[in-house]
Protein backbone atom coordinates (compact mmCIF):
# COMPACT_ATOMS: atom_id res chain seq x y z
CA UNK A 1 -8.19 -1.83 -24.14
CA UNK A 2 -12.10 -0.21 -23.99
CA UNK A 3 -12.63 3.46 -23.21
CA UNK A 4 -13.94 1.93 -19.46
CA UNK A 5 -10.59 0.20 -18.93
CA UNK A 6 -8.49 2.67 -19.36
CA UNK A 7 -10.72 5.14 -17.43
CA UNK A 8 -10.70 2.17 -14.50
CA UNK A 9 -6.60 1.99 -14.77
CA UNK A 10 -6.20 5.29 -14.11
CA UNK A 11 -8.36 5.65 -11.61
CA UNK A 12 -6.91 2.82 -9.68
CA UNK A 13 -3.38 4.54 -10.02
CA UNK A 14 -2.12 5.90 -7.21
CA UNK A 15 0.04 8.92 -7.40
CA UNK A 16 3.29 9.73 -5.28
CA UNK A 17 0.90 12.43 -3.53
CA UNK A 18 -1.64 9.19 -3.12
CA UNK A 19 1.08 6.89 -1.58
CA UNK A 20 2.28 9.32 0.91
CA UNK A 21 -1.42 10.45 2.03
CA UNK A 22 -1.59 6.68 2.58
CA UNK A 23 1.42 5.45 3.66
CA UNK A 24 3.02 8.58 5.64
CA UNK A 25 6.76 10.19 5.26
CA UNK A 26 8.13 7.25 3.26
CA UNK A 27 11.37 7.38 1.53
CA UNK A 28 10.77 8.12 -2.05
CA UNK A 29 12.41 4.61 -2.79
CA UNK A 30 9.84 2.92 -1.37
CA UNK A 31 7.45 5.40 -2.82
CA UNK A 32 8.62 3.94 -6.03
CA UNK A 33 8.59 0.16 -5.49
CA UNK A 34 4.89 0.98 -4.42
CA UNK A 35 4.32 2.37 -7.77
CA UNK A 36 6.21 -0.35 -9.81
CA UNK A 37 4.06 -3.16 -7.73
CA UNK A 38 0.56 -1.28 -9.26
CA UNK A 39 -1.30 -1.16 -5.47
CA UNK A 40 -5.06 -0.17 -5.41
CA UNK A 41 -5.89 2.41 -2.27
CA UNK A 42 -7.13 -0.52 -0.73
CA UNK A 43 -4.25 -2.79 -1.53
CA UNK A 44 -2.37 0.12 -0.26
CA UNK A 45 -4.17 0.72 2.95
CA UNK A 46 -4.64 -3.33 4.48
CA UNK A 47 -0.25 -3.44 3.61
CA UNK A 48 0.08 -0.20 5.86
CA UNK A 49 -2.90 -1.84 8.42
CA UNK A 50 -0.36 -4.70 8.61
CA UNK A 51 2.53 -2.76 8.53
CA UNK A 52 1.36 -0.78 11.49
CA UNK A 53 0.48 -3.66 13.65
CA UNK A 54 -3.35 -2.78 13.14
CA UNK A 55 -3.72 -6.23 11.78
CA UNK A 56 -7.30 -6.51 13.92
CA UNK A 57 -8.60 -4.20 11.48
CA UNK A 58 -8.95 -6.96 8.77
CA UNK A 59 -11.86 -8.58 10.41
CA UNK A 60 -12.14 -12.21 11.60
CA UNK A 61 -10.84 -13.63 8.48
CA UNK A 62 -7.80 -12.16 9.38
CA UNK A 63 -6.16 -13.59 6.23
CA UNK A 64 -2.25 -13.47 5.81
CA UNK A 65 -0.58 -10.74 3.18
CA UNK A 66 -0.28 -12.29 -0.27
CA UNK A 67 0.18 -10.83 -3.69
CA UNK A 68 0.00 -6.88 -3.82
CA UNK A 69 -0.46 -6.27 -0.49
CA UNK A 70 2.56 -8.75 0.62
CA UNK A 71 4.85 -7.00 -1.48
CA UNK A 72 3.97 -3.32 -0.45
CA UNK A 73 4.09 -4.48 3.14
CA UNK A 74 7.71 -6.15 2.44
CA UNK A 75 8.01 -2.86 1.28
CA UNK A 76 6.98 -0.69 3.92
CA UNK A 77 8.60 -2.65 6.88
CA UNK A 78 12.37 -3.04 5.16
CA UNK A 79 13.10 -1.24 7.64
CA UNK A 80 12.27 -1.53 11.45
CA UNK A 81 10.88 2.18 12.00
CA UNK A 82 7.84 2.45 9.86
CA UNK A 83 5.13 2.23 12.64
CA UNK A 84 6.93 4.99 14.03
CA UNK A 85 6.28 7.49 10.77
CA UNK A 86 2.96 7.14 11.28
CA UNK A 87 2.99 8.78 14.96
């Protein structure tokens, strides 16, 4: 790996203080599975956009959750109360 990917991976690396900016008072369980699936802020952001029923927000493409962002959204809504964290 070049000097410029590294620098790049750790940039894109989202720390526990990162994920909770983002994602709200999560349980730190979820706080890891976000880590182990390697979201980007925006990756982050459009699962917590869907996760929060703000799903207009994704423009008129409005294409469904896959990859990344499908798995931190699986994530985020394992339970039925997340919208509500973010009140």
């Amino acid at each position: 790996m070049n000097p410029d990917d590294r620098a790049n991976a750790a940039a894109s690396h989202l720390s526990r203080r990162d994920i909770l900016d983002i994602a709200g008072n999560i349980e730190d369980a979820k706080v890891a599975a976000i880590e182990r699936a390697g979201a980007t802020v925006e990756q982050l952001e459009e699962a917590v956009a869907w996760a929060s029923g703000l799903s207009g927000v994704m423009g008129k493409e409005r294409h469904p959750r896959s990859g990344v962002v499908a798995e931190v959204y699986e994530v985020l809504t394992a339970d039925e109360d997340y919208g509500d964290e973010l009140d």
